[in-house]
Protein backbone atom coordinates (compact mmCIF):
# COMPACT_ATOMS: atom_id res chain seq x y z
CA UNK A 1 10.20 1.33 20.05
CA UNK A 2 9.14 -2.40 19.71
CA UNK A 3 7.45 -1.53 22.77
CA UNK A 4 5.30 1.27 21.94
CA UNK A 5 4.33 -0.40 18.98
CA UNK A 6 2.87 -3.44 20.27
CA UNK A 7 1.15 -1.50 23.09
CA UNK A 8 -2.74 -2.29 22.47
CA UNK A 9 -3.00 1.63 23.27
CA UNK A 10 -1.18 2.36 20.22
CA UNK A 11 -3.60 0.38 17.99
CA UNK A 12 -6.31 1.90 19.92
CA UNK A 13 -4.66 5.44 19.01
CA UNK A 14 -4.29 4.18 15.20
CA UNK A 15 -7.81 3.59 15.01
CA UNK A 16 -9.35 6.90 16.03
CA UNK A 17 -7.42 8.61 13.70
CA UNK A 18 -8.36 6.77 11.35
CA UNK A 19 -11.85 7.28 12.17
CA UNK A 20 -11.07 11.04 11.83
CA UNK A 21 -11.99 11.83 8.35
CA UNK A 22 -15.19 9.98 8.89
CA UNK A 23 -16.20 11.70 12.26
CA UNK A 24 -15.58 15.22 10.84
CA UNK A 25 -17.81 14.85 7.85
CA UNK A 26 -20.73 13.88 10.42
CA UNK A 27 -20.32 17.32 12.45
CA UNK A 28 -19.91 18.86 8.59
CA UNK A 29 -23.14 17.20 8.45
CA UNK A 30 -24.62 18.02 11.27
CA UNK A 31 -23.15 22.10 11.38
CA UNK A 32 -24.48 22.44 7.44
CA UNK A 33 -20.75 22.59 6.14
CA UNK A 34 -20.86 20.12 3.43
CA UNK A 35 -20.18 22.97 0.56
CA UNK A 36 -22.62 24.22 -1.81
CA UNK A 37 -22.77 20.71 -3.00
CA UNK A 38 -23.19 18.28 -0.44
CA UNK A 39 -23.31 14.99 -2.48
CA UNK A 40 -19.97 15.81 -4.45
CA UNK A 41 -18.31 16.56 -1.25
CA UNK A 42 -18.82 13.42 0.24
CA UNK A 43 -17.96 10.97 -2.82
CA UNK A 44 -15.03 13.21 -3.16
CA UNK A 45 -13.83 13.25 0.30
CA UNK A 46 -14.46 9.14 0.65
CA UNK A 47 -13.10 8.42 -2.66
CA UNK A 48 -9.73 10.54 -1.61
CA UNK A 49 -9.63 8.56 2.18
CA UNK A 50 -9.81 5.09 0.38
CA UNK A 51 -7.29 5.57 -1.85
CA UNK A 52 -4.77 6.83 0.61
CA UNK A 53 -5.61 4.31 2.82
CA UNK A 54 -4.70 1.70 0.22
CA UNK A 55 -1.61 3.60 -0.52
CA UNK A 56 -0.72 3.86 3.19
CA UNK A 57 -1.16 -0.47 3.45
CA UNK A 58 0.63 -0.72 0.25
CA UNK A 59 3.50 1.08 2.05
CA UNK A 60 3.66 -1.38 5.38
CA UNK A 61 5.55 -4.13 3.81
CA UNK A 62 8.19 -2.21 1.77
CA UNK A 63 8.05 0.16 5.38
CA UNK A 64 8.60 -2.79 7.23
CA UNK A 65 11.56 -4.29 5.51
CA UNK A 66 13.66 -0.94 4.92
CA UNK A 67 12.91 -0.10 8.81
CA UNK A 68 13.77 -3.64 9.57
CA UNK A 69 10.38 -3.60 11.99
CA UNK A 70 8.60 -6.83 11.35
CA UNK A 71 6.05 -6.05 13.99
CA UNK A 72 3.88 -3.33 11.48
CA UNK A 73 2.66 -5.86 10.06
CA UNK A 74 0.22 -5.86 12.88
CA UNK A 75 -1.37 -2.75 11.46
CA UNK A 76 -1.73 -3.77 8.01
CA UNK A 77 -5.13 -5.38 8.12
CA UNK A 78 -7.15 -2.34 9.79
CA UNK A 79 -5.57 -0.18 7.41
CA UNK A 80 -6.60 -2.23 4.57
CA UNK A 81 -10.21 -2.50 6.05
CA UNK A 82 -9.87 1.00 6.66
CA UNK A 83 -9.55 1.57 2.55
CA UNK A 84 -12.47 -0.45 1.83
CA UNK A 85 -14.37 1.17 5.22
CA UNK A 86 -14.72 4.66 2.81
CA UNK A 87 -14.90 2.80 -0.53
CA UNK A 88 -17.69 1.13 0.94
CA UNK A 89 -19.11 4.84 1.95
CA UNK A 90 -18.21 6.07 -1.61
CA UNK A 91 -20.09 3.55 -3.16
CA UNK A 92 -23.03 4.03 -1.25
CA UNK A 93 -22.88 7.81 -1.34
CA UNK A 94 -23.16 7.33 -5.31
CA UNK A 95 -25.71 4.48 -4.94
CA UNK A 96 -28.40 6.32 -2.03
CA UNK A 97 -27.62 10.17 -2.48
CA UNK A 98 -26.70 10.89 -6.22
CA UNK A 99 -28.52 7.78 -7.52
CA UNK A 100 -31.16 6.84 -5.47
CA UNK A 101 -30.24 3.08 -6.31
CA UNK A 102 -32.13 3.52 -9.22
CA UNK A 103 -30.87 1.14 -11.85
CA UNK A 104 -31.57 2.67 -14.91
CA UNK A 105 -29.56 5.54 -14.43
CA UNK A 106 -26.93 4.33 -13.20
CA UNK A 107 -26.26 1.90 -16.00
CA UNK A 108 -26.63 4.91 -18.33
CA UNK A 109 -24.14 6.74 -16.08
CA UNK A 110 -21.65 4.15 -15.90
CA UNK A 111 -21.72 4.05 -20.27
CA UNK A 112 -21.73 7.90 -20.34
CA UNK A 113 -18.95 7.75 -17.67
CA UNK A 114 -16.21 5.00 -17.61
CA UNK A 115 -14.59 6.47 -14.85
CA UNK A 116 -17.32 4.93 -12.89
CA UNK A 117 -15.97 1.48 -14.63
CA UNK A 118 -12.64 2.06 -13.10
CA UNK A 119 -14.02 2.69 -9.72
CA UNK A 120 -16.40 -0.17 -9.58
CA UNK A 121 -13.68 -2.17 -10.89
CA UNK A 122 -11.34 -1.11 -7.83
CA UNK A 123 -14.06 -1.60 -4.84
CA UNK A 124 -14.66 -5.03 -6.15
CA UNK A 125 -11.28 -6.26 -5.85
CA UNK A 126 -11.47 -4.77 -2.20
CA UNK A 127 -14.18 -6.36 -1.34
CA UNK A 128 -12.73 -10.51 -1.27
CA UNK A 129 -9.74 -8.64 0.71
CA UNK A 130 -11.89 -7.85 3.51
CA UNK A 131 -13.88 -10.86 3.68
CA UNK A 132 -10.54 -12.58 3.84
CA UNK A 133 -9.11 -10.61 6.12
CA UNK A 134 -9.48 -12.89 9.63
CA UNK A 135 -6.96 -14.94 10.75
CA UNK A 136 -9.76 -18.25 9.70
CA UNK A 137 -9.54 -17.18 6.33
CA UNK A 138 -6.14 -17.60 6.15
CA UNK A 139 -6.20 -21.28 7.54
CA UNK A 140 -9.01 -22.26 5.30
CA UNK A 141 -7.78 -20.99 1.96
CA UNK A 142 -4.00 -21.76 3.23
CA UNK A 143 -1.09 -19.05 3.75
CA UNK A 144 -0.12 -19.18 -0.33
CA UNK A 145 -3.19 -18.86 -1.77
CA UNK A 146 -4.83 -16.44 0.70
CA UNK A 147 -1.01 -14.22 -0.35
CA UNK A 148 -1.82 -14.13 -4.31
CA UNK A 149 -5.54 -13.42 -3.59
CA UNK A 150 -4.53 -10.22 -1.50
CA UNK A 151 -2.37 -9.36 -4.64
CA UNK A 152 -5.90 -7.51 -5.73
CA UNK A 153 -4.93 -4.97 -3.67
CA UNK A 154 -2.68 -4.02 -6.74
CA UNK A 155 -5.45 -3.72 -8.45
CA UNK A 156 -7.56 -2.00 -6.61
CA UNK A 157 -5.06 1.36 -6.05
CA UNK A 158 -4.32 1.23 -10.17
CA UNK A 159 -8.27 0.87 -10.21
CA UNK A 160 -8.19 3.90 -7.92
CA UNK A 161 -6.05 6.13 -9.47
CA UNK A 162 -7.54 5.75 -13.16
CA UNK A 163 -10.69 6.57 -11.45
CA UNK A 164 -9.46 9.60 -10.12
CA UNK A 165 -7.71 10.83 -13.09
CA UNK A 166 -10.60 10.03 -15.64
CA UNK A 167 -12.82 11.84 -13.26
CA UNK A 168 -11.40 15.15 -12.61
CA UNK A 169 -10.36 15.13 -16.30
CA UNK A 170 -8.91 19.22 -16.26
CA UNK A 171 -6.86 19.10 -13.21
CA UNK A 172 -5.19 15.98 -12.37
CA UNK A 173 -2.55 17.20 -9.89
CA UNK A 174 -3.92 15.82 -6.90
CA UNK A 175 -4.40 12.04 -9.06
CA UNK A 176 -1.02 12.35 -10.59
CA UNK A 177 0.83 12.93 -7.10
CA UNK A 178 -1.01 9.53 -5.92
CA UNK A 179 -0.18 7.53 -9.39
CA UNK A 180 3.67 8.89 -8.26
CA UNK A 181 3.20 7.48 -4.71
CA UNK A 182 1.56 3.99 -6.38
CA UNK A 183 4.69 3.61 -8.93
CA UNK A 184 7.74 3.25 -6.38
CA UNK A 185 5.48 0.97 -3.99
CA UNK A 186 4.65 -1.35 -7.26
CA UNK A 187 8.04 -1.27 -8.47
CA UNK A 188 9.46 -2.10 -5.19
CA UNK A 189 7.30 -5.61 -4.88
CA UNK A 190 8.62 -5.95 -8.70
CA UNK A 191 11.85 -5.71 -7.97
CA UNK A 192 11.58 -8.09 -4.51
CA UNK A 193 10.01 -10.92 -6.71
CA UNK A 194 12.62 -10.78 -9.22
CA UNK A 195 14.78 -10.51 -6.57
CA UNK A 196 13.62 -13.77 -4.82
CA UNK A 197 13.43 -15.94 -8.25
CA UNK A 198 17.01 -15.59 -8.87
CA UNK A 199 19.14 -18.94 -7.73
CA UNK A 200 20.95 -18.20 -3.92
CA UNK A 201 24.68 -17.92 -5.47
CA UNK A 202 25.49 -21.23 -3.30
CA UNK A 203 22.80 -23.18 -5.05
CA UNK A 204 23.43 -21.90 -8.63
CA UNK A 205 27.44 -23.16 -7.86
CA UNK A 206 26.14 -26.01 -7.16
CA UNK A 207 24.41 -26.72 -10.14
CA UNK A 208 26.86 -25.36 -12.23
């Protein structure tokens, strides 16, 4: 197993699929099968890929501790890159093809709509995470406080989810099954950093 994982072939085979989503709404492009509304479909289809990309990185530590594979952690920066890879082509969807990067409207869109708030609100606190990502990052901002930064990532699936769930406003299935995958993978990181601020039973003996 360990070494199948750390083959570079498997990384190589990680990142075509996750090109996948991406590559088939080019040929929808291409073959005119972009629905009756073409626009929609694509904010709709990036906006879904980001947000279950961030859940998917959320889920490599707690995966890697349960599993007792250290090595995943190896995959967790192109799947966070990966999240902000179609919230980047959500955003500019909305910005270029419903918007025209006209300011004006959107600035009445985003009052008539706060869902747009929410989503805004969850790109940006992508966006230091990927300029952070590289190993140099990490030695110039130090292990610790490159760790809490990357804590936005929290933020940026709750960010996710509200946005979802304010926008479809009538169905909310499809947002409510993702707040349900969010909760356990936030509680879980709750419960590890209660876990690791209680005294090791030797040392609280020792002070008692």
């Amino acid at each position: 197993m360990k070494k199948i994982l750390f083959s570079p072939w498997t990384k190589r085979a990680l990142f075509v699929l996750c090109l996948i989503p991406a590559l088939l709404l080019v040929w929808r492009g291409f073959t005119g099968d972009l629905s009756a509304n073409p626009i929609e479909y694509i904010e709709h289809r990036t906006g879904d890929w980001a947000l279950r990309f961030l859940l998917i990185t959320l889920a490599v530590t707690p995966l890697r501790k349960i599993l007792q594979r250290p090595d995943l952690i190896q995959y967790r920066r192109m799947l966070g890159l990966f999240a902000f890879f179609y919230g980047s082509m959500h955003l500019l969807t909305y910005l270029w093809l419903d918007q025209s990067f006209s300011v004006p409207a959107m600035i009445k869109d985003v009052v008539k709509r706060p869902f747009i708030t929410a989503g805004m609100t969850g790109f940006l606190s992508m966006l230091p995470l990927a300029v952070t990502s590289t190993a140099g990052w990490i030695r110039r901002i130090g292990g610790r406080n490159w760790q809490r930064l990357h804590r936005l990532i929290y933020l940026a699936a709750t960010a996710g989810v509200v946005h979802y769930y304010w926008l479809v406003k009538s169905d909310v299935r499809l947002p409510l099954l993702y707040a349900a995958l969010l909760t356990p993978l936030l509680a879980w990181r709750l419960v590890e950093a209660a876990r690791k601020r209680r005294p090791h039973p030797a040392a609280a003996a020792a002070l008692r």
